[in-house]
Protein backbone atom coordinates (compact mmCIF):
# COMPACT_ATOMS: atom_id res chain seq x y z
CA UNK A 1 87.56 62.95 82.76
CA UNK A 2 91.17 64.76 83.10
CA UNK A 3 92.14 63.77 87.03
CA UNK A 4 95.47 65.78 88.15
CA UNK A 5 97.73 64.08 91.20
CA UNK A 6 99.99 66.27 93.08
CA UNK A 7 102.73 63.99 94.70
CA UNK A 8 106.02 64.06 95.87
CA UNK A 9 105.98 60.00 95.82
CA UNK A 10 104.34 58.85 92.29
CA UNK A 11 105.88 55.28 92.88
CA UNK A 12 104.28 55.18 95.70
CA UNK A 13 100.61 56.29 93.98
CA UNK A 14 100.95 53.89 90.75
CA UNK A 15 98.47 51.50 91.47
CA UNK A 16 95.71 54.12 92.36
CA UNK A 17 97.44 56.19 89.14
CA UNK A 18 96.77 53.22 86.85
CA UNK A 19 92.90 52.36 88.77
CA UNK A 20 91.68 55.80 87.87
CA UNK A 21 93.43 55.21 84.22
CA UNK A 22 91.72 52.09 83.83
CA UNK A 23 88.35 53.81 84.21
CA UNK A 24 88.78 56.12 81.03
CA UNK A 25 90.36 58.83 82.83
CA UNK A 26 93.37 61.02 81.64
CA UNK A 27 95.63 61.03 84.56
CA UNK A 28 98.46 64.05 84.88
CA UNK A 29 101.25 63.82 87.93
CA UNK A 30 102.68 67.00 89.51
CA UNK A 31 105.33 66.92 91.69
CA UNK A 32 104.76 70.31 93.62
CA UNK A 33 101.99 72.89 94.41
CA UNK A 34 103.23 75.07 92.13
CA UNK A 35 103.26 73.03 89.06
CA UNK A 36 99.19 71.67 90.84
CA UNK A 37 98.13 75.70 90.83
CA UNK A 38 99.83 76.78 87.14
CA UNK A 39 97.63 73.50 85.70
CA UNK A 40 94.54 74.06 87.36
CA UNK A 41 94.72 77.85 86.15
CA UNK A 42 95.60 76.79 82.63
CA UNK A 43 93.61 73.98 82.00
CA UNK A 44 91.18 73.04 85.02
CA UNK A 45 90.67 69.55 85.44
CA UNK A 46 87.42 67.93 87.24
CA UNK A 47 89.83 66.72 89.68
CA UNK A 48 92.85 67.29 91.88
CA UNK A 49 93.99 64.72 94.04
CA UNK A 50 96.82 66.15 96.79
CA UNK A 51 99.45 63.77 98.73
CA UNK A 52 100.50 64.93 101.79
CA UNK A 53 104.47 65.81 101.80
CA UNK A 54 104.60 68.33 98.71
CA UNK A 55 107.96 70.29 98.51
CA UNK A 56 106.26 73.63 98.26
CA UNK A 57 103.33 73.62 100.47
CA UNK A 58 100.66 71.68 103.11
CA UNK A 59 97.60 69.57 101.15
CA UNK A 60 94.96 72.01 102.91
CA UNK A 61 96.95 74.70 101.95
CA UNK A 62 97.15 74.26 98.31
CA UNK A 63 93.20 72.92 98.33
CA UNK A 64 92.78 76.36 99.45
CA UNK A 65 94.45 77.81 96.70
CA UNK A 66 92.76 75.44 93.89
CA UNK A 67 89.54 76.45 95.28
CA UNK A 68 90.61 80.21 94.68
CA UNK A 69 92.10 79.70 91.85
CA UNK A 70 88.72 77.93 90.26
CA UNK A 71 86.21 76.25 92.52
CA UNK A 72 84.62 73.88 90.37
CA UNK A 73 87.71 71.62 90.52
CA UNK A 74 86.74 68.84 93.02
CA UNK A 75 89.67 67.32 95.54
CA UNK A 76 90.29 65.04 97.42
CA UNK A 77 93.33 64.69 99.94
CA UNK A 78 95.85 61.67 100.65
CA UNK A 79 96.29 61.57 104.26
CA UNK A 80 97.68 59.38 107.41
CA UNK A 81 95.29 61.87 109.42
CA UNK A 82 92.49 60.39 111.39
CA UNK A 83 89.11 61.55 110.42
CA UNK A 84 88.68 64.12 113.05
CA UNK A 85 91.79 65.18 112.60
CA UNK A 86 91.15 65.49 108.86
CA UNK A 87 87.83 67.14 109.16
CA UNK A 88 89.39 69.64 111.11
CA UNK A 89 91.91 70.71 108.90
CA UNK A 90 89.75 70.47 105.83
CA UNK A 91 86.74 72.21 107.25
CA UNK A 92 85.22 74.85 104.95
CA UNK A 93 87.49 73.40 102.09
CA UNK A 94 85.16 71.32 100.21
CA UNK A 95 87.01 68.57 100.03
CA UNK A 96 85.48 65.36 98.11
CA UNK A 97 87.27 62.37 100.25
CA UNK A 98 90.00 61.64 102.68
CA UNK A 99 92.56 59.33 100.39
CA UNK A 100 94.16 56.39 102.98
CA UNK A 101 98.29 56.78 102.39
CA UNK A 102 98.54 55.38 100.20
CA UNK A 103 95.92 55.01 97.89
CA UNK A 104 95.33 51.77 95.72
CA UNK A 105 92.86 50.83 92.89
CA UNK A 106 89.87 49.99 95.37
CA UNK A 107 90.12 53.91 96.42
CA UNK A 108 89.99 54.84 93.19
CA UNK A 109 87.44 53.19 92.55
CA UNK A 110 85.63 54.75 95.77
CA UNK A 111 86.33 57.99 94.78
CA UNK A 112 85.23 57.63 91.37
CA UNK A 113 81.84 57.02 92.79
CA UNK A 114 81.80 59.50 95.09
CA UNK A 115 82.25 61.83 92.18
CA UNK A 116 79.22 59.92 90.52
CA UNK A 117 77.08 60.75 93.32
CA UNK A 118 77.72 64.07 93.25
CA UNK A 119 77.99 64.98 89.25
């Protein structure tokens, strides 16, 4: 499955990176919203994972956009945000899974069945 990362900080994300690779997944790295929105428009992929701390724009904001821009792309969202917090400011955004900052291989692995479950 074709998994897109928007981060500022891919260093930071290598380990998750190389846990969704692992799995048979091509894995693509963005380093703004921007460059996130012009490669879900060209070539959606099944899904978008956003860091937090993106040059260009806020994680719910550009989840927002994806959906807009085609809705069928699932997310999920790197965050430091605690889960109320989180489901505030992703409420109504369809968001798959709250990412822990950062991410590792076991969370790729979780969210790899959480796309299972709902596929």
């Amino acid at each position: 499955m074709d998994i897109l990362i928007a981060t500022p900080r891919p260093e930071a994300l290598a380990g998750f990176r190389q846990g969704l690779a692992d799995a048979g997944n091509t894995v693509q790295v963005v380093a703004s919203g921007e460059e996130a929105a012009v490669r879900v428009a060209a070539a959606p992929p099944k899904l978008c994972v956003v860091d937090a701390g993106l040059p260009d724009t806020d994680a719910f904001a550009l989840v927002a956009r994806l959906m807009a821009i085609n809705a069928l792309v699932d997310t999920a969202v790197v965050s430091e945000l605690a889960a109320a917090a989180f489901h505030e400011a992703g409420e109504g955004l369809g968001i798959l899974m709250r990412l822990p900052s950062p991410p590792g291989p076991a969370q790729a692995g979780e969210l790899l069945d959480a796309l299972r479950v709902i596929a």
